[in-house]
N, C-alpha and C. Protein backbone atom coordinates (compact mmCIF):
# COMPACT_ATOMS: atom_id res chain seq x y z
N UNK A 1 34.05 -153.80 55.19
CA UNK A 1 34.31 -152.78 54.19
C UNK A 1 34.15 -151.44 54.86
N UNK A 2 34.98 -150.52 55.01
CA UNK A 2 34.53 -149.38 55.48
C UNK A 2 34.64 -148.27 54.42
N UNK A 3 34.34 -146.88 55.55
CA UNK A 3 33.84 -145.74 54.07
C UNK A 3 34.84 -146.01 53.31
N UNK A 4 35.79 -145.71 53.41
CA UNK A 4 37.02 -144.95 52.05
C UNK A 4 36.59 -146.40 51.03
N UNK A 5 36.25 -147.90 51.35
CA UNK A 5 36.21 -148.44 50.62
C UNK A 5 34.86 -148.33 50.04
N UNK A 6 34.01 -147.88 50.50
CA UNK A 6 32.53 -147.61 49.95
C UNK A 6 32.24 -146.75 49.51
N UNK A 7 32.94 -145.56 49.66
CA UNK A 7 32.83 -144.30 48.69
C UNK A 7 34.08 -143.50 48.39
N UNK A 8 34.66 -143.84 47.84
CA UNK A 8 36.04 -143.67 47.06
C UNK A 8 36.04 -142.25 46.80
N UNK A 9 35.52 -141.41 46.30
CA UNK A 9 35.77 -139.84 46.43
C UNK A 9 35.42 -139.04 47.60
N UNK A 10 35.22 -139.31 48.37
CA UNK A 10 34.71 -138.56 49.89
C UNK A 10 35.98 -137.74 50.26
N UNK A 11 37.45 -138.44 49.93
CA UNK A 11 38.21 -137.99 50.47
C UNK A 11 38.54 -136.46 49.33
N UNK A 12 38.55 -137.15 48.91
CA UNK A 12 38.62 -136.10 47.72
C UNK A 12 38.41 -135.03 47.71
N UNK A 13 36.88 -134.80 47.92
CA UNK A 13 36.04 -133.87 48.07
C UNK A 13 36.55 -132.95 49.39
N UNK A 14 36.90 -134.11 50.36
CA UNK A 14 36.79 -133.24 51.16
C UNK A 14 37.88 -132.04 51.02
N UNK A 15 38.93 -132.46 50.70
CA UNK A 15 40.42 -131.95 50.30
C UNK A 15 40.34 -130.88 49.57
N UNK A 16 39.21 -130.66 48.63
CA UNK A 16 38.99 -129.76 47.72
C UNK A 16 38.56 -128.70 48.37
N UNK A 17 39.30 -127.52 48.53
CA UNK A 17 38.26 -126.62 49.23
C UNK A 17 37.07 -125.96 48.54
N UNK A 18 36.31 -125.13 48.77
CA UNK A 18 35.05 -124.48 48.30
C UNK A 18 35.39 -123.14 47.70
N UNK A 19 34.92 -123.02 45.92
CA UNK A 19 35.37 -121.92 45.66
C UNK A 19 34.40 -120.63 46.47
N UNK A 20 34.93 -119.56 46.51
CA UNK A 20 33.78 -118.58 47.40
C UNK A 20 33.17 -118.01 46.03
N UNK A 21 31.73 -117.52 46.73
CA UNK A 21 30.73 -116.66 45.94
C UNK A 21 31.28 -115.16 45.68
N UNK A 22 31.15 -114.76 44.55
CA UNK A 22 31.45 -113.09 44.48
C UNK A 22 30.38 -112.57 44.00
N UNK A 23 29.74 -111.27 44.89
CA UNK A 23 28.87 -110.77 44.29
C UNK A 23 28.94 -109.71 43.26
N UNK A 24 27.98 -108.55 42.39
CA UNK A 24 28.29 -108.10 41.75
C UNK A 24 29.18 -106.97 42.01
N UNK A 25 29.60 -106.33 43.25
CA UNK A 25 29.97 -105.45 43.19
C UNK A 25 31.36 -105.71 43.82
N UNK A 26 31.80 -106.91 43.52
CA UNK A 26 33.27 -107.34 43.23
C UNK A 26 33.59 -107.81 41.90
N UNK A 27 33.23 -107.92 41.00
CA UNK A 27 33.71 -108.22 39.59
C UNK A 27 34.25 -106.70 39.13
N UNK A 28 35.00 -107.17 38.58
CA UNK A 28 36.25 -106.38 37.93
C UNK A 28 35.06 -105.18 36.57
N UNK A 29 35.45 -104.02 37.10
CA UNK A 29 34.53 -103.07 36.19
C UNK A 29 35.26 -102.95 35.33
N UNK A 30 34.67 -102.33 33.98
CA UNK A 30 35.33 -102.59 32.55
C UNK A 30 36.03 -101.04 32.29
N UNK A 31 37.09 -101.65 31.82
CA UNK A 31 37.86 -100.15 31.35
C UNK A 31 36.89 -98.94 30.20
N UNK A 32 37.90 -97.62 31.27
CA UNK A 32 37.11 -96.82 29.95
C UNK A 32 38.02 -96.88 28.89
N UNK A 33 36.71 -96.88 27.61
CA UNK A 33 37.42 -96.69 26.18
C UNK A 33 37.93 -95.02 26.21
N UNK A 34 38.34 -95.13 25.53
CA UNK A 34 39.69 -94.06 25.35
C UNK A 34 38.58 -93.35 24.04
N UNK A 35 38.60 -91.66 24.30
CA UNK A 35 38.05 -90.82 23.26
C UNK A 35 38.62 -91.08 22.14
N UNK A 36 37.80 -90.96 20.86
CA UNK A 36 38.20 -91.45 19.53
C UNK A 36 38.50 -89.34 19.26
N UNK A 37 39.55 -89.10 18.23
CA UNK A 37 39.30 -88.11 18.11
C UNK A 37 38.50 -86.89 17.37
N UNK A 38 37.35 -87.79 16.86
CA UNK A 38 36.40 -87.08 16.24
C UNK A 38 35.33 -86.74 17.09
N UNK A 39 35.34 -87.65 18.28
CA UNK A 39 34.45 -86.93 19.64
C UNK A 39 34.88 -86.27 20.09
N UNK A 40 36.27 -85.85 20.51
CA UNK A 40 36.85 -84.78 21.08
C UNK A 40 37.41 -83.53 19.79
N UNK A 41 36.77 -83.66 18.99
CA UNK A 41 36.48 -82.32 18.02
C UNK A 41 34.97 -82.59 18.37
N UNK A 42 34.47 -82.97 18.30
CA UNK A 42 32.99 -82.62 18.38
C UNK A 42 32.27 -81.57 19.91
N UNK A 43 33.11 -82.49 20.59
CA UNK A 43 32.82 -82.24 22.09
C UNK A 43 34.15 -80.48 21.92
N UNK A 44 34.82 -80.05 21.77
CA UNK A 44 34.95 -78.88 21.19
C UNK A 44 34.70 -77.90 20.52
N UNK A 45 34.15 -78.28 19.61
CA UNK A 45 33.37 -77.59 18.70
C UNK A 45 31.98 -77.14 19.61
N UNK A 46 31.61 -77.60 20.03
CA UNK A 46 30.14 -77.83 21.20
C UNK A 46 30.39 -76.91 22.54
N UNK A 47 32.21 -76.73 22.88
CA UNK A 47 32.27 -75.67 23.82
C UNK A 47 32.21 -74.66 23.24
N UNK A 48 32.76 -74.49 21.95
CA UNK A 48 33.18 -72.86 21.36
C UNK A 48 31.69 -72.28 21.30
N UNK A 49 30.67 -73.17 20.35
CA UNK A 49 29.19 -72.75 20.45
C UNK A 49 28.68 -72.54 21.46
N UNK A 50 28.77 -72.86 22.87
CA UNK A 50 28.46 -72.88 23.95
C UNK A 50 28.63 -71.64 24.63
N UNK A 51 29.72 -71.21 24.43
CA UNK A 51 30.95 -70.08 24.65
C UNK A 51 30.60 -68.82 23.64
N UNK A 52 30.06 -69.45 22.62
CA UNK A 52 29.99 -67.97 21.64
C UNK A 52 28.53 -67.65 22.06
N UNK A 53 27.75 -68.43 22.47
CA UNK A 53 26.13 -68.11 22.77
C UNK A 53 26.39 -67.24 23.57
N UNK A 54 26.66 -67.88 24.77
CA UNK A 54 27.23 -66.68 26.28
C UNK A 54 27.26 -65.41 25.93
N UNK A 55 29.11 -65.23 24.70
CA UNK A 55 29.17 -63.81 24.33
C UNK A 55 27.73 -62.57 24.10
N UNK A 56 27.12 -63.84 22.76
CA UNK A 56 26.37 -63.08 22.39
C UNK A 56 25.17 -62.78 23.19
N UNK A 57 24.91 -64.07 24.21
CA UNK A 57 23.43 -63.12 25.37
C UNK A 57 24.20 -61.90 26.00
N UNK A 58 25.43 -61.68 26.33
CA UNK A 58 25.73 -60.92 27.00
C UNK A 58 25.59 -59.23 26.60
N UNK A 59 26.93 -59.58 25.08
CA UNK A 59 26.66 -58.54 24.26
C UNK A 59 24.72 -57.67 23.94
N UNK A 60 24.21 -58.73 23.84
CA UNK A 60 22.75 -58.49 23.56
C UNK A 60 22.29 -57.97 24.90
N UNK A 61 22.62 -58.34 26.07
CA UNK A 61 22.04 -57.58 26.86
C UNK A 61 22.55 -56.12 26.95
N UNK A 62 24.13 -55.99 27.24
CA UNK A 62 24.33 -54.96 26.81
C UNK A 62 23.98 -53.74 25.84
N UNK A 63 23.59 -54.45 24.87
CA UNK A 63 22.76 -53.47 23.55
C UNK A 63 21.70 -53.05 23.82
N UNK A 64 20.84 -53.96 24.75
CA UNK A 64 19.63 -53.70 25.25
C UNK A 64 19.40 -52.53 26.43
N UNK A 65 20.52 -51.89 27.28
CA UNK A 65 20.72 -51.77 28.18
C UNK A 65 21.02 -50.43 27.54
N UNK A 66 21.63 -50.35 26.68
CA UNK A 66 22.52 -49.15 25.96
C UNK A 66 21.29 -48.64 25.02
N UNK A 67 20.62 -49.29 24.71
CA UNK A 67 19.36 -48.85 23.77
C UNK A 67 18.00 -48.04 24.45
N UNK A 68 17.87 -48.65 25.81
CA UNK A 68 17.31 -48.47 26.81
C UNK A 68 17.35 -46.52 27.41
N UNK A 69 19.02 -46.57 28.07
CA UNK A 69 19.25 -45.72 27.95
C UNK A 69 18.94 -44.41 27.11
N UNK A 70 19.35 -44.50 25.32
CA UNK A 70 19.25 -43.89 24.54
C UNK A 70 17.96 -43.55 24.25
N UNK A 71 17.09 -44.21 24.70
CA UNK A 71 15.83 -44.06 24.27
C UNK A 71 15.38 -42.80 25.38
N UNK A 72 15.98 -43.13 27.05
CA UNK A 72 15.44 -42.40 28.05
C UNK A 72 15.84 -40.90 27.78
N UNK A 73 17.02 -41.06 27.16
CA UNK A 73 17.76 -39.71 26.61
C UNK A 73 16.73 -39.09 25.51
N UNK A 74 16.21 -39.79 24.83
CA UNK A 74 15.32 -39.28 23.69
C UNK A 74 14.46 -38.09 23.96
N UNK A 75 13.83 -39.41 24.94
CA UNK A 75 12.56 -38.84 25.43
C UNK A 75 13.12 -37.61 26.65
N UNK A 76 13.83 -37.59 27.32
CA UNK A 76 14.06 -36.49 28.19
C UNK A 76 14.47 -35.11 27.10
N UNK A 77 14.99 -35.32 26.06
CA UNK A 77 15.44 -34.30 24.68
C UNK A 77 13.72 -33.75 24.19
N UNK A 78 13.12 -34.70 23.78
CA UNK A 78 11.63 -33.89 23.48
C UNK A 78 11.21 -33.18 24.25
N UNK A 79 11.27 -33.49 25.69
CA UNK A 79 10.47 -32.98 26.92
C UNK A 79 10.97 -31.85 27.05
N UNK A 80 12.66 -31.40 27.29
CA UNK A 80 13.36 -30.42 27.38
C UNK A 80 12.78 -29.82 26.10
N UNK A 81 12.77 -30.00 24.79
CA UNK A 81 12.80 -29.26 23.78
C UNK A 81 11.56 -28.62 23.61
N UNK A 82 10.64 -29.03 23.51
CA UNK A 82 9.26 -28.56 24.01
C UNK A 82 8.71 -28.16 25.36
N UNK A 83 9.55 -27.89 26.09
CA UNK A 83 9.38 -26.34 27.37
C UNK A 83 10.29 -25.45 26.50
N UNK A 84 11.47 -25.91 26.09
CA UNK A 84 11.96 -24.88 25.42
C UNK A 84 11.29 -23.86 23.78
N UNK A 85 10.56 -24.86 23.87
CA UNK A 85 9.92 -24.10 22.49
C UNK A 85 8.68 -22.99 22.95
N UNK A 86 7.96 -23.89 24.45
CA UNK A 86 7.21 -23.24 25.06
C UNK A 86 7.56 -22.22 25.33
N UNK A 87 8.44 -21.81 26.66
CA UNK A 87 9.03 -20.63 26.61
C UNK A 87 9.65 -19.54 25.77
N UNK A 88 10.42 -20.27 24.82
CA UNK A 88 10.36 -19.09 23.72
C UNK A 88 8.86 -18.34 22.98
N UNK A 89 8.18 -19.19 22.99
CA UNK A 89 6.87 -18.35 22.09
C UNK A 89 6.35 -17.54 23.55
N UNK A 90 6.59 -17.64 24.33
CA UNK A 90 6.03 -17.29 25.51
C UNK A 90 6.95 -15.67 25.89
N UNK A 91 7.89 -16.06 25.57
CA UNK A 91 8.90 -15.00 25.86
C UNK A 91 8.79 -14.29 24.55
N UNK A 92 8.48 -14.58 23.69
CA UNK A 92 8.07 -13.72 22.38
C UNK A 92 7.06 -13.09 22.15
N UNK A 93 5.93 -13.35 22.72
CA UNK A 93 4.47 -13.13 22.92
C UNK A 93 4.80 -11.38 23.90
N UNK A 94 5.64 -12.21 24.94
CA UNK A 94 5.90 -10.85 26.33
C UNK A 94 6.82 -9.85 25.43
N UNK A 95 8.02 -10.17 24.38
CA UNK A 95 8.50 -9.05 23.98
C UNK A 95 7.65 -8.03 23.26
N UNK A 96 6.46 -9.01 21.83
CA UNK A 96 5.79 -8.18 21.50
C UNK A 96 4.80 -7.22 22.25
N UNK A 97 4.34 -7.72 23.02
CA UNK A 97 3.47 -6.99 23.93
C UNK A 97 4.12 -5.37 24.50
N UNK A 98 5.72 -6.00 24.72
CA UNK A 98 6.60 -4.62 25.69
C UNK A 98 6.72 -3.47 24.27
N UNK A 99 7.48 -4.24 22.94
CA UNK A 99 7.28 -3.46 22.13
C UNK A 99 6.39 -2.65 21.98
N UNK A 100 5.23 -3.43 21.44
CA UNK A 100 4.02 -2.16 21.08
C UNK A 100 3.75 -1.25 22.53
N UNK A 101 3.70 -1.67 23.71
CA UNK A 101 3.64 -1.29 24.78
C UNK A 101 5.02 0.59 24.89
N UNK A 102 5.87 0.17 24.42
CA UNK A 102 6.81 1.28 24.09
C UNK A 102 6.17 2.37 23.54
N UNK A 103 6.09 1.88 22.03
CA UNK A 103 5.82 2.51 21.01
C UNK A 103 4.70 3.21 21.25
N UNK A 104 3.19 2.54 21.89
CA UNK A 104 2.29 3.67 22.02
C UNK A 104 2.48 4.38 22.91
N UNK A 105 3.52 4.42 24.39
CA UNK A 105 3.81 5.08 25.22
C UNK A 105 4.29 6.61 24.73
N UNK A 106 5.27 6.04 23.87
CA UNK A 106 5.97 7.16 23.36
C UNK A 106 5.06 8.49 22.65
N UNK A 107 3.79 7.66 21.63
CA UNK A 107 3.32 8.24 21.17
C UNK A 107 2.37 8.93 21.36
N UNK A 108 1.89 8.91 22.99
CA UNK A 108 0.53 9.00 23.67
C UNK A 108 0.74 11.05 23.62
N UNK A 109 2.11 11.58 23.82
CA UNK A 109 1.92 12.97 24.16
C UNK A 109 2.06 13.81 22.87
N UNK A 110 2.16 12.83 21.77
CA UNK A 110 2.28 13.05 20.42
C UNK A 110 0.09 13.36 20.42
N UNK A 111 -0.42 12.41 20.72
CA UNK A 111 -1.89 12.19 20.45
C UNK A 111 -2.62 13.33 21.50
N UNK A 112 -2.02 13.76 22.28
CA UNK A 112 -2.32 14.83 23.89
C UNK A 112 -2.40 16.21 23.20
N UNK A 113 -1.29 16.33 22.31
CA UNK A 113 -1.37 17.70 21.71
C UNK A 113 -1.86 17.29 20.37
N UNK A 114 -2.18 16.08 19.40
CA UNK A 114 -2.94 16.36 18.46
C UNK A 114 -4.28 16.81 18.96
N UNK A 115 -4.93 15.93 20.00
CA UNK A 115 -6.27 16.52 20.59
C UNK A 115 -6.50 17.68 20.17
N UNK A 116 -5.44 18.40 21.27
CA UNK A 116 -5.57 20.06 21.51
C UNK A 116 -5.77 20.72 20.41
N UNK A 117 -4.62 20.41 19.20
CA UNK A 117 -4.31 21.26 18.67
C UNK A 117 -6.08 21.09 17.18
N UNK A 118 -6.69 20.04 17.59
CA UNK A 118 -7.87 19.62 17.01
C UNK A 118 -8.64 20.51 17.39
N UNK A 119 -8.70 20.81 18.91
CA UNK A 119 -9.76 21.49 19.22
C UNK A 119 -9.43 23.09 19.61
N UNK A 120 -8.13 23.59 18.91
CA UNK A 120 -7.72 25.05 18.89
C UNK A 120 -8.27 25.64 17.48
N UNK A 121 -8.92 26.96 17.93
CA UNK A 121 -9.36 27.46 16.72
C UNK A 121 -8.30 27.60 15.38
N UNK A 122 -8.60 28.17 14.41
CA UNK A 122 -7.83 28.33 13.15
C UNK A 122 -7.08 29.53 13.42
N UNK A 123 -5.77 29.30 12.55
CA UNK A 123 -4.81 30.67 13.26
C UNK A 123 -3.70 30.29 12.60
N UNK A 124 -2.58 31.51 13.32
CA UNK A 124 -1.59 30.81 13.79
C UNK A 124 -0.91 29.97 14.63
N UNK A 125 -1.82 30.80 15.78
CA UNK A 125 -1.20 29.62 17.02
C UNK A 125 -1.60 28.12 16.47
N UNK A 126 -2.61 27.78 15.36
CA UNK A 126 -3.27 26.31 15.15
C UNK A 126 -2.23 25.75 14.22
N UNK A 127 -1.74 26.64 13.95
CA UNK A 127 -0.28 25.79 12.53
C UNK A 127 0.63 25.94 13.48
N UNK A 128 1.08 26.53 14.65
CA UNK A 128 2.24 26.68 15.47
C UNK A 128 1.93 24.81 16.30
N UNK A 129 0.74 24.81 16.78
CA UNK A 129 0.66 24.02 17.34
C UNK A 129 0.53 22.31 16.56
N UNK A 130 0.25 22.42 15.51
CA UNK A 130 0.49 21.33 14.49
C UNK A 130 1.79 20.80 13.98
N UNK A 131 2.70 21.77 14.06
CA UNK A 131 4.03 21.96 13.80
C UNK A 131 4.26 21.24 15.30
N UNK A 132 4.26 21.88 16.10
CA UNK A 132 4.34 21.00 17.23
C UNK A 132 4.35 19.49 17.42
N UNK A 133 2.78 19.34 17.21
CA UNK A 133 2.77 17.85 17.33
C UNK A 133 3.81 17.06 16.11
N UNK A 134 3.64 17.33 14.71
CA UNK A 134 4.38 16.97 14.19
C UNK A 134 5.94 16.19 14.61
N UNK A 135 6.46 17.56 14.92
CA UNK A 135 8.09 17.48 15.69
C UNK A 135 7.93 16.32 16.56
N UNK A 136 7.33 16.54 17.28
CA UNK A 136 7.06 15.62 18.21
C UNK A 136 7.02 14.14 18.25
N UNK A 137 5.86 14.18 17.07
CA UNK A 137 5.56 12.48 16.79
C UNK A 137 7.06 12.03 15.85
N UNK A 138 7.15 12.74 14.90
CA UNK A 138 8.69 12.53 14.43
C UNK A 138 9.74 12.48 15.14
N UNK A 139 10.04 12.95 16.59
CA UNK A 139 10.90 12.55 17.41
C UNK A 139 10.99 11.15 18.26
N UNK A 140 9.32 11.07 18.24
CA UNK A 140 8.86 9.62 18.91
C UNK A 140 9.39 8.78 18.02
N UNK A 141 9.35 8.53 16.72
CA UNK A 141 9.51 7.25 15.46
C UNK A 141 10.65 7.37 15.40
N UNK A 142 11.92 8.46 15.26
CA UNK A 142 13.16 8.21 15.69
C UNK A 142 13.75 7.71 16.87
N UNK A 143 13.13 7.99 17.78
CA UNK A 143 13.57 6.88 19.40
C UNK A 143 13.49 5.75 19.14
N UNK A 144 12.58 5.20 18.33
CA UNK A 144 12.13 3.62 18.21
C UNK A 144 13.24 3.46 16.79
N UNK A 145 13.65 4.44 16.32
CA UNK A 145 14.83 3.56 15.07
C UNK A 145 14.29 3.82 13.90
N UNK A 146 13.09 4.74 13.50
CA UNK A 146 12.63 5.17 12.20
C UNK A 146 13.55 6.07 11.56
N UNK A 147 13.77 5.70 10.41
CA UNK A 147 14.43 6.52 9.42
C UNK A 147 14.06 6.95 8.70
N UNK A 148 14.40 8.17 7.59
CA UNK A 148 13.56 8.42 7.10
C UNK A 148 14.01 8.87 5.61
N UNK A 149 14.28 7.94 4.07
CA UNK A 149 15.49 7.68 3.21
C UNK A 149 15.03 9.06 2.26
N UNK A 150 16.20 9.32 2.40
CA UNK A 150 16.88 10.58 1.14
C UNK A 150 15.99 10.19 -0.23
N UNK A 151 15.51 11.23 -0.37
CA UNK A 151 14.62 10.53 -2.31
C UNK A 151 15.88 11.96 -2.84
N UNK A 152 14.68 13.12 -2.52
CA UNK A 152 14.89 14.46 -3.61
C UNK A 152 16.64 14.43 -3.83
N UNK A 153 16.97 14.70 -4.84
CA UNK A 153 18.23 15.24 -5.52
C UNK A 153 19.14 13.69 -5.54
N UNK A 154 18.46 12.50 -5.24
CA UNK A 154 19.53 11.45 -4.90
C UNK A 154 19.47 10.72 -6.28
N UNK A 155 20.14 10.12 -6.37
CA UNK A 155 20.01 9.11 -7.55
C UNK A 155 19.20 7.81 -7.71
N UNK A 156 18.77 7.76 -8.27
CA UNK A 156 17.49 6.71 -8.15
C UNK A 156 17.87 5.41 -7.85
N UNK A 157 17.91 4.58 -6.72
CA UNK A 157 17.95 3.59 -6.08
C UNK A 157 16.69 2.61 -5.74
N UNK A 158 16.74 1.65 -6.84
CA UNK A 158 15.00 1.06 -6.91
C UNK A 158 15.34 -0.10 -5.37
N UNK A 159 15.82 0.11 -4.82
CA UNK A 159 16.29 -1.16 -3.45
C UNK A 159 15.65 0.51 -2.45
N UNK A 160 15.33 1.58 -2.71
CA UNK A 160 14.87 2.52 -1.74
C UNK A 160 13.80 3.12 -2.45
N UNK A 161 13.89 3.38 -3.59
CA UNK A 161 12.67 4.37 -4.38
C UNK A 161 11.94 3.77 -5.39
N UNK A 162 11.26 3.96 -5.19
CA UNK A 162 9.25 3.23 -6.58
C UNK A 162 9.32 4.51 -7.04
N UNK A 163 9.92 4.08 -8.29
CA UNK A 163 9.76 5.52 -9.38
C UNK A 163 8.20 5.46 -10.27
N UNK A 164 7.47 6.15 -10.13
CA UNK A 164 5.60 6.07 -10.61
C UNK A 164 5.97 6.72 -11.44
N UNK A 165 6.72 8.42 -11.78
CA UNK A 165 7.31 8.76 -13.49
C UNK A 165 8.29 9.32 -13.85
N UNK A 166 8.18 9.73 -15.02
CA UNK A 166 10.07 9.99 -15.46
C UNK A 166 9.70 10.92 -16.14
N UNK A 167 10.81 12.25 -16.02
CA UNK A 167 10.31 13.01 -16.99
C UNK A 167 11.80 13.82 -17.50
N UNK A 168 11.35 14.43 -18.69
CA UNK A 168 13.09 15.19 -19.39
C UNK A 168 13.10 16.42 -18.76
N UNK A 169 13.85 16.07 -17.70
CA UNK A 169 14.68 17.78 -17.12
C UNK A 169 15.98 18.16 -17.24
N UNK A 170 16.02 19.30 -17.69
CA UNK A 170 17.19 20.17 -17.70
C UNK A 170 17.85 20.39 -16.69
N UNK A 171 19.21 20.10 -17.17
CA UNK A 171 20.54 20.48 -16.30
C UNK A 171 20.34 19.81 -15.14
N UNK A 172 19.97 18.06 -15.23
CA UNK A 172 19.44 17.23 -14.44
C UNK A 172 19.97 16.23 -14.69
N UNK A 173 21.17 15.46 -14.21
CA UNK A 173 22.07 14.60 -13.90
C UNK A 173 20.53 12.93 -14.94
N UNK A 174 20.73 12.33 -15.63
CA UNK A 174 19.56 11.01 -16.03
C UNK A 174 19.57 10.17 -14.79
N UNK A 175 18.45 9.52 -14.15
CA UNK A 175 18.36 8.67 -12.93
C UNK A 175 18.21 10.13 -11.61
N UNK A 176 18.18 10.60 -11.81
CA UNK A 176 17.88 11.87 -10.40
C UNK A 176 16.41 11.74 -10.05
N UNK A 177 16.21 11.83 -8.43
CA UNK A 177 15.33 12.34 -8.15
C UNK A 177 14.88 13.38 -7.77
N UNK A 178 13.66 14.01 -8.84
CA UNK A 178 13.14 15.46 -9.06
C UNK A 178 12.07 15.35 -7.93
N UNK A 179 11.48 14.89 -7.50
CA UNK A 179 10.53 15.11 -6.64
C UNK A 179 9.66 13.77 -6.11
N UNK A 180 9.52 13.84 -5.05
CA UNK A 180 8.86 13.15 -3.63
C UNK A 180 7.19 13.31 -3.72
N UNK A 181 6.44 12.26 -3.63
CA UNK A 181 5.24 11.77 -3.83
C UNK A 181 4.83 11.80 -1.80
N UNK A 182 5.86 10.60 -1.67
CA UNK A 182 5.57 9.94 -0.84
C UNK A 182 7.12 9.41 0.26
N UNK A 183 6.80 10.03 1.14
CA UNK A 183 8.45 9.85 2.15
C UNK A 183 8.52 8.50 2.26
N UNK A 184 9.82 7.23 2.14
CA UNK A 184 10.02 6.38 2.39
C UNK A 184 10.30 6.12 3.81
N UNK A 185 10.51 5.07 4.59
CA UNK A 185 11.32 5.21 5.85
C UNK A 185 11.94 3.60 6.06
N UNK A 186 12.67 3.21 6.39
CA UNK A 186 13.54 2.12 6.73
C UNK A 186 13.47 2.39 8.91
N UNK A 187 14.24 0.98 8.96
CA UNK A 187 14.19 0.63 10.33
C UNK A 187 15.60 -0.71 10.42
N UNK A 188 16.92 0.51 10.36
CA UNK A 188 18.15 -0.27 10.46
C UNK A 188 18.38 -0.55 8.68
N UNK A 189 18.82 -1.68 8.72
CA UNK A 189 18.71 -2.42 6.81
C UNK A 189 17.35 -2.28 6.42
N UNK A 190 16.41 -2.87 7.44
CA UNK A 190 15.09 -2.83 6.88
C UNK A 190 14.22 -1.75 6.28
N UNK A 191 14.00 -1.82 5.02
CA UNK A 191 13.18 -0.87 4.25
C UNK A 191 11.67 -1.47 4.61
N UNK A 192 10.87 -0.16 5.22
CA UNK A 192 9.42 -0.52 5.81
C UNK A 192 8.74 0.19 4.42
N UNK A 193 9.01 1.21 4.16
CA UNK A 193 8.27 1.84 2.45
C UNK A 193 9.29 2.07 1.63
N UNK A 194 9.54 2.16 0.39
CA UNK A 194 10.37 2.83 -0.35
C UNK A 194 9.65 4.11 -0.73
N UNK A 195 10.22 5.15 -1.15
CA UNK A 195 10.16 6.30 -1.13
C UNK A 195 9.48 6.65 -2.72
N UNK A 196 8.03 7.11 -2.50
CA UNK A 196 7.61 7.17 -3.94
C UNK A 196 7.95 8.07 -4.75
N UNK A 197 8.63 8.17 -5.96
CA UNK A 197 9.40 9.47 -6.33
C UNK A 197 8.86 9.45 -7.84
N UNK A 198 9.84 10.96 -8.71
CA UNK A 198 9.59 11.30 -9.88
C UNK A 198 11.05 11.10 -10.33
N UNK A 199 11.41 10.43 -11.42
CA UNK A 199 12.75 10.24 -11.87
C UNK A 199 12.99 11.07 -13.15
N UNK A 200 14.30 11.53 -13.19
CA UNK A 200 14.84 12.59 -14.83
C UNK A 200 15.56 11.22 -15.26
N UNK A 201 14.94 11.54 -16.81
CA UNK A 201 15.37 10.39 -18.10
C UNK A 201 17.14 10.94 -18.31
């Protein structure tokens, strides 16, 4: 008896070849599923938000940047504005000073001959010399812009004259001024006294 009769599939087998081993990274990988289209609205919707954030950090920095600025501007506006306020009171302080500084200049040779004329005996020469100073100091208060407002014979103007009384005169225009108390004087528009007077009814 030999093999083939003693083991009847041997041949068989042998004939059959051997399937081969595949490991995993030969099996067939699985298709991609295909986007449904409510994920690809979603997954859109998700760029625009994505996209509008951006805008708005950007914009926001910008605002921040621009606010920044405005603020440095602020503060450089106070700083400027307050030297500027400084200097003006400062420069106002120096005009008043030059003013009065004028004014008693002017008036010092006005006060040179009141002295004198204080310590000149009684006379004439003492009314010549009073008359003097007078002129004088009245020439000083006109340099500086003193005026000196019309009362007698004018018509009564209460924006220039403080009428204290009134009285019935003849062949005397009503509202006239009859007589001067007290000389008014102005400085330009500016009324410094009004002129104290006597008014006809």
């Amino acid at each position: 008896m030999n093999d083939k009769e003693a083991h009847p599939h041997m041949e068989d087998e042998k004939k059959t070849p051997p399937v081969p081993e595949t490991d995993g990274a030969e099996k067939a990988a699985p298709k991609p599923s295909a986007k449904t289209p409510e994920k690809a609205d979603k997954a859109e919707k998700a760029d625009k938000a994505a996209k509008k954030a951006t805008d708005l950090e950007v914009k926001l920095a910008a605002a921040e940047k621009e606010l920044a600025e405005l603020k440095d501007q602020y503060q450089r506006m106070l700083a400027e504005y307050a030297n500027y306020k400084r200097r003006t009171e400062q420069e106002k302080q120096q005009i008043g000073q030059f003013t009065k500084a004028e004014l008693l200049t002017g008036l010092l040779t006005s006060l040179d001959n009141m002295e004198k004329a204080v310590d000149a005996p009684a006379g004439d020469e003492y009314k010549t010399g009073v008359d003097l100073v007078m002129r004088q100091f009245r020439e000083a208060l006109t340099a500086l812009g003193l005026e000196e407002i019309p009362a007698l014979g004018e018509t009564f103007d209460p924006t220039v004259h403080h009428a204290v009384m009134r009285e019935d005169a003849d062949g005397v225009e009503p509202e006239t001024v009859t007589q001067v108390f007290q000389t008014g004087y102005r400085v330009g528009e500016r009324v410094l006294r009004p002129a104290m007077v006597k008014v006809a009814n």
